[in-house]
PDB file of N, CA and C in Angstrom:
ATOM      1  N   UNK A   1      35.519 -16.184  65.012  1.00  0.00           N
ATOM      2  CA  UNK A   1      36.877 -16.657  64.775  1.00  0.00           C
ATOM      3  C   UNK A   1      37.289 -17.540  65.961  1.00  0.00           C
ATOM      4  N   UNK A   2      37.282 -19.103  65.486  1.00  0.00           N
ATOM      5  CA  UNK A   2      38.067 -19.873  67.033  1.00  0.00           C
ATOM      6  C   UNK A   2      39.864 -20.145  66.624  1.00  0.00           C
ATOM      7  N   UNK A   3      40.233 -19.958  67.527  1.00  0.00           N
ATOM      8  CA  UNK A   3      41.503 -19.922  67.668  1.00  0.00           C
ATOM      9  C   UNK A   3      42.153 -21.389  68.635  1.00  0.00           C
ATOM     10  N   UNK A   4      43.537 -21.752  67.950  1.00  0.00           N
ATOM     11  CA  UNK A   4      43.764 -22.862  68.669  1.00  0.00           C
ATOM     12  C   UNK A   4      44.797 -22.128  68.969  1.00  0.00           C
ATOM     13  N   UNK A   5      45.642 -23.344  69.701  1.00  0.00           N
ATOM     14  CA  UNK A   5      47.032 -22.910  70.089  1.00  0.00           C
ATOM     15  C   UNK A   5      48.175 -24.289  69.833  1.00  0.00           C
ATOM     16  N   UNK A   6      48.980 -23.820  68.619  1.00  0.00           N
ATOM     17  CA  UNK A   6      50.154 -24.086  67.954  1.00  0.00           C
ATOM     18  C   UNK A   6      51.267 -25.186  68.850  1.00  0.00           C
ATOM     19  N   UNK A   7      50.987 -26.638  68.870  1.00  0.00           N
ATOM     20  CA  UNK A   7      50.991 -27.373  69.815  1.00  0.00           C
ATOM     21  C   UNK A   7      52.731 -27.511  69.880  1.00  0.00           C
ATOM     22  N   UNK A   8      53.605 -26.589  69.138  1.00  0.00           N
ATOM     23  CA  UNK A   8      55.035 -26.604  68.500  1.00  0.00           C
ATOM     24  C   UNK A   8      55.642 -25.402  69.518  1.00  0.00           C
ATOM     25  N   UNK A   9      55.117 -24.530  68.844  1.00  0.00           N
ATOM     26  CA  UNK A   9      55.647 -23.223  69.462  1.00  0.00           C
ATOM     27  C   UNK A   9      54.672 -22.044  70.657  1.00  0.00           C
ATOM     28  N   UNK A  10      53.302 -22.767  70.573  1.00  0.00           N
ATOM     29  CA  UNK A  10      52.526 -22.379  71.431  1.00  0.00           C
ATOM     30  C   UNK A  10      51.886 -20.939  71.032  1.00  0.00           C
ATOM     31  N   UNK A  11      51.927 -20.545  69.897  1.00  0.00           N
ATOM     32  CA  UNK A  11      51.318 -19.847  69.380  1.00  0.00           C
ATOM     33  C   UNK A  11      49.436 -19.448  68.755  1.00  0.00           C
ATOM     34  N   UNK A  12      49.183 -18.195  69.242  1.00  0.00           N
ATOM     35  CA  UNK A  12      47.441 -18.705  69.143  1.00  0.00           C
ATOM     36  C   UNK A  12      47.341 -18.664  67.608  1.00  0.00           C
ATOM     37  N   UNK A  13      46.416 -19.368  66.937  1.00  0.00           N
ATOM     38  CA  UNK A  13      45.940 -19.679  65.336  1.00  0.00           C
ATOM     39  C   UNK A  13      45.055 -19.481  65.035  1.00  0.00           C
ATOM     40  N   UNK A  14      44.566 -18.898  64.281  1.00  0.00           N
ATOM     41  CA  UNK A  14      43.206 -18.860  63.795  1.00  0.00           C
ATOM     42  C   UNK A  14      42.840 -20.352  62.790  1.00  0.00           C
ATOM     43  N   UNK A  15      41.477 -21.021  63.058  1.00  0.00           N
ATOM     44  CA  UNK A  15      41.538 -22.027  62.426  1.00  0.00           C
ATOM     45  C   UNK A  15      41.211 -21.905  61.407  1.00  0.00           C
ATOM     46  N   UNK A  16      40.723 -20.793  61.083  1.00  0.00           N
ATOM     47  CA  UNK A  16      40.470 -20.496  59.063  1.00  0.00           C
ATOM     48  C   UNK A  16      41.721 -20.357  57.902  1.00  0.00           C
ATOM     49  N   UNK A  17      42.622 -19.129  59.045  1.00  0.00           N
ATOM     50  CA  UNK A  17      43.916 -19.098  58.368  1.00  0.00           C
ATOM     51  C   UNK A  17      45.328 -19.559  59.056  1.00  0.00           C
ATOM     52  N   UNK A  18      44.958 -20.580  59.252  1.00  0.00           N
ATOM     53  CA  UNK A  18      46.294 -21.506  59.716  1.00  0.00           C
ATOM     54  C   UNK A  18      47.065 -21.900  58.463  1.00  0.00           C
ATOM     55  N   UNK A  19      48.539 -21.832  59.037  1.00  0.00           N
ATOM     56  CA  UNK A  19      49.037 -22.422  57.985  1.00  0.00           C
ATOM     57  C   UNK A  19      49.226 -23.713  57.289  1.00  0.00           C
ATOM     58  N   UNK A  20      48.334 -24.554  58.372  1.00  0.00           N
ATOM     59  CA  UNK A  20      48.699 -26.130  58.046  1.00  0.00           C
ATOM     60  C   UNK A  20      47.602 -26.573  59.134  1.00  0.00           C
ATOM     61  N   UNK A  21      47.459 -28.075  59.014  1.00  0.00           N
ATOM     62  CA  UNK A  21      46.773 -28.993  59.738  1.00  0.00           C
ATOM     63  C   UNK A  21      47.663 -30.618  59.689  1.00  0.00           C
ATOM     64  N   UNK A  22      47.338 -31.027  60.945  1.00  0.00           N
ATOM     65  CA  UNK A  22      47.734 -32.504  60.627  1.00  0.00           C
ATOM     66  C   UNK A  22      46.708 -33.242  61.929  1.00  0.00           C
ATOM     67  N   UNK A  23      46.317 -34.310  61.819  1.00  0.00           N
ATOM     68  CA  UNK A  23      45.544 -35.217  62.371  1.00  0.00           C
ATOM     69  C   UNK A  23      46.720 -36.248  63.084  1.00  0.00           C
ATOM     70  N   UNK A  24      46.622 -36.045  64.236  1.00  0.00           N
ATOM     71  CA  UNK A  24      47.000 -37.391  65.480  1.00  0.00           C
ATOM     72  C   UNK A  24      46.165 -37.719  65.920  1.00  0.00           C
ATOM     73  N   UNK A  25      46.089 -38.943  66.415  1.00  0.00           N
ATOM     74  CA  UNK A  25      45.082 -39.703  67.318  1.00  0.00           C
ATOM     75  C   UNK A  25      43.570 -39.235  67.272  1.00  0.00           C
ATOM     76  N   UNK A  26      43.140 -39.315  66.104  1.00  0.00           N
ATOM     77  CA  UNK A  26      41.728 -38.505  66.086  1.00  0.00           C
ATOM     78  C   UNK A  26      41.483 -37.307  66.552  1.00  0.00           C
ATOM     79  N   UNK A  27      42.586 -36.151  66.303  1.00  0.00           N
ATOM     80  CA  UNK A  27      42.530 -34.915  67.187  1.00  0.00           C
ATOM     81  C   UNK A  27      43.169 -33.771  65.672  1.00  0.00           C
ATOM     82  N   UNK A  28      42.370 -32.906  65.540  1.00  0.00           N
ATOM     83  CA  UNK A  28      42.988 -31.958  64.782  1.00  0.00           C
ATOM     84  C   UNK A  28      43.922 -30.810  65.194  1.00  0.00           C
ATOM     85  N   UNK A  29      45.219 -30.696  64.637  1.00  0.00           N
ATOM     86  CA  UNK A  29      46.379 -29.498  65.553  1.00  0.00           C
ATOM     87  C   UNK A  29      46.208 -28.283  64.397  1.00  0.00           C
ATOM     88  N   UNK A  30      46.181 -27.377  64.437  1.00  0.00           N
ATOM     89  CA  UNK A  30      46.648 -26.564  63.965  1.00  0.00           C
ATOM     90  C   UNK A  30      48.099 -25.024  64.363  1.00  0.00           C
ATOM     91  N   UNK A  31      48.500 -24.806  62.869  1.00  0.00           N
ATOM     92  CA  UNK A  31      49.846 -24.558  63.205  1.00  0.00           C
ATOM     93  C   UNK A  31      50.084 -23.359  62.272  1.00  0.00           C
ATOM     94  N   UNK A  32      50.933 -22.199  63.004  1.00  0.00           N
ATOM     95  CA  UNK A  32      51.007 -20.710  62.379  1.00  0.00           C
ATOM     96  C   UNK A  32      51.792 -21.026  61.335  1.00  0.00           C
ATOM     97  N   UNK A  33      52.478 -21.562  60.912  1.00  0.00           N
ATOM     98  CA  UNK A  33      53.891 -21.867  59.827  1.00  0.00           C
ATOM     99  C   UNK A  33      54.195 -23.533  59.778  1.00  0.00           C
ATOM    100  N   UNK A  34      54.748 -23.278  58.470  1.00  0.00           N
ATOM    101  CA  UNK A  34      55.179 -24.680  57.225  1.00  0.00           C
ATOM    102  C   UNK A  34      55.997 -25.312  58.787  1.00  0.00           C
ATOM    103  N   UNK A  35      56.737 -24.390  58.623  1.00  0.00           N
ATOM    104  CA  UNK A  35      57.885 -25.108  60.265  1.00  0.00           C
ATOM    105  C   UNK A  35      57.394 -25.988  61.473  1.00  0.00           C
ATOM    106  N   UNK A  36      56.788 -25.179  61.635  1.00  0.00           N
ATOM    107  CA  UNK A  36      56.107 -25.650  63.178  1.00  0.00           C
ATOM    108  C   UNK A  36      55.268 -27.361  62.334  1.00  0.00           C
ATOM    109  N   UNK A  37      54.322 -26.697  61.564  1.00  0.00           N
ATOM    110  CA  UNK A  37      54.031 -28.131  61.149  1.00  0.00           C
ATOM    111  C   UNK A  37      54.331 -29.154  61.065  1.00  0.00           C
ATOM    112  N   UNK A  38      55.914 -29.251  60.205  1.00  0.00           N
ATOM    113  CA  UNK A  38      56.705 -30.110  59.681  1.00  0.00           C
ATOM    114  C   UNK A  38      57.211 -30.923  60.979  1.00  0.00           C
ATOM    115  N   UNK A  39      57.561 -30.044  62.077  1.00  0.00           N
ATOM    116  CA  UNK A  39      58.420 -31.135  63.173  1.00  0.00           C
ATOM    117  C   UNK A  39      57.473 -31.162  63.943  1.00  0.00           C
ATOM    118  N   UNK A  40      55.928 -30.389  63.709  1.00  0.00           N
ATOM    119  CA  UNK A  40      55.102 -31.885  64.379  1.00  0.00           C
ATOM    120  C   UNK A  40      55.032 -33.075  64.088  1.00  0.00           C
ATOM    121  N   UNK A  41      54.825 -33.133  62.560  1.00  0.00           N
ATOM    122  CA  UNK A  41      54.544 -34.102  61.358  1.00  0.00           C
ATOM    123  C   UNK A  41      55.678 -35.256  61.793  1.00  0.00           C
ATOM    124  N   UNK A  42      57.016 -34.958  62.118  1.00  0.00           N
ATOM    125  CA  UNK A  42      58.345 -35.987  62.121  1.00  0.00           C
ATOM    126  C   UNK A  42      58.120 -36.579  63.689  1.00  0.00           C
ATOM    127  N   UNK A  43      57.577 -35.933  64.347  1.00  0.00           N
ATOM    128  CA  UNK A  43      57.313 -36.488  66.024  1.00  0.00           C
ATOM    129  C   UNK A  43      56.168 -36.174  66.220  1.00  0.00           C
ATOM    130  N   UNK A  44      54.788 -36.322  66.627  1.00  0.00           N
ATOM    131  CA  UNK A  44      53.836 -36.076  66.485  1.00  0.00           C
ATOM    132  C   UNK A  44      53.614 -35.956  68.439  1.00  0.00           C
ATOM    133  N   UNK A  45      53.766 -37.503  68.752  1.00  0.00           N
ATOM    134  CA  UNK A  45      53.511 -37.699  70.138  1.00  0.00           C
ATOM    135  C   UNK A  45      54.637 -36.388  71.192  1.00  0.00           C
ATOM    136  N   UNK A  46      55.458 -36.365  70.554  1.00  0.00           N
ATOM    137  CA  UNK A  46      56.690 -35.061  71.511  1.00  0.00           C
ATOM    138  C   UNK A  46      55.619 -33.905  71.612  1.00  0.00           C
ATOM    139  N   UNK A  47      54.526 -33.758  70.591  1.00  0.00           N
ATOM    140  CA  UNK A  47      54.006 -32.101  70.873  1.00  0.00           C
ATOM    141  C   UNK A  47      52.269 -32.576  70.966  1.00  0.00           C
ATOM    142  N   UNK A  48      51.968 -33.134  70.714  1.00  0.00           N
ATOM    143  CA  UNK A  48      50.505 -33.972  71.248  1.00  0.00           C
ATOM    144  C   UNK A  48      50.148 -33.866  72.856  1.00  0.00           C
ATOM    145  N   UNK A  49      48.906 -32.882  72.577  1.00  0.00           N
ATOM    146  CA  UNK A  49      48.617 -32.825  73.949  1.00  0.00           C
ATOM    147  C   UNK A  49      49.482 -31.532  75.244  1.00  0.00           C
ATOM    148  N   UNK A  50      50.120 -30.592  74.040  1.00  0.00           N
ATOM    149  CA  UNK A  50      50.310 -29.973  74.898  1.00  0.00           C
ATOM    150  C   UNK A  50      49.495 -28.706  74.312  1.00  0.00           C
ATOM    151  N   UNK A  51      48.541 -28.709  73.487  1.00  0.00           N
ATOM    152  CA  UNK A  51      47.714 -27.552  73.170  1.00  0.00           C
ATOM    153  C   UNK A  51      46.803 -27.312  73.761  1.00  0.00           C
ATOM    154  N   UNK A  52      46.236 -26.466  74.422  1.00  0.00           N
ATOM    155  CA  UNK A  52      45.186 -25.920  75.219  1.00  0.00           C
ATOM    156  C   UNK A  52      44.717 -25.039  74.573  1.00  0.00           C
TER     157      UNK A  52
END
């Protein structure tokens, strides 16, 4: 199981059962909830790059 971390709310994810995905800059985010997704989706660069 690899796990990311939720570049919105900073939450860890599992990348199988995430609730969403979206692609910036050739980089895949994944995200625990519709929410968090969505106001990556409307600002992308505000939360880009702060996932570790």
């Amino acid at each position: 199981m690899e796990t990311q971390t939720d570049p919105v709310c900073g939450m860890q994810v599992d990348q199988e059962n995430s609730a969403g995905t979206s692609e910036y800059k050739r980089t895949t985010y994944y995200f625990c909830s519709q929410s968090c997704k969505q106001k990556f989706d409307i600002h992308p660069s505000q939360y880009a790059g702060q996932a570790t």
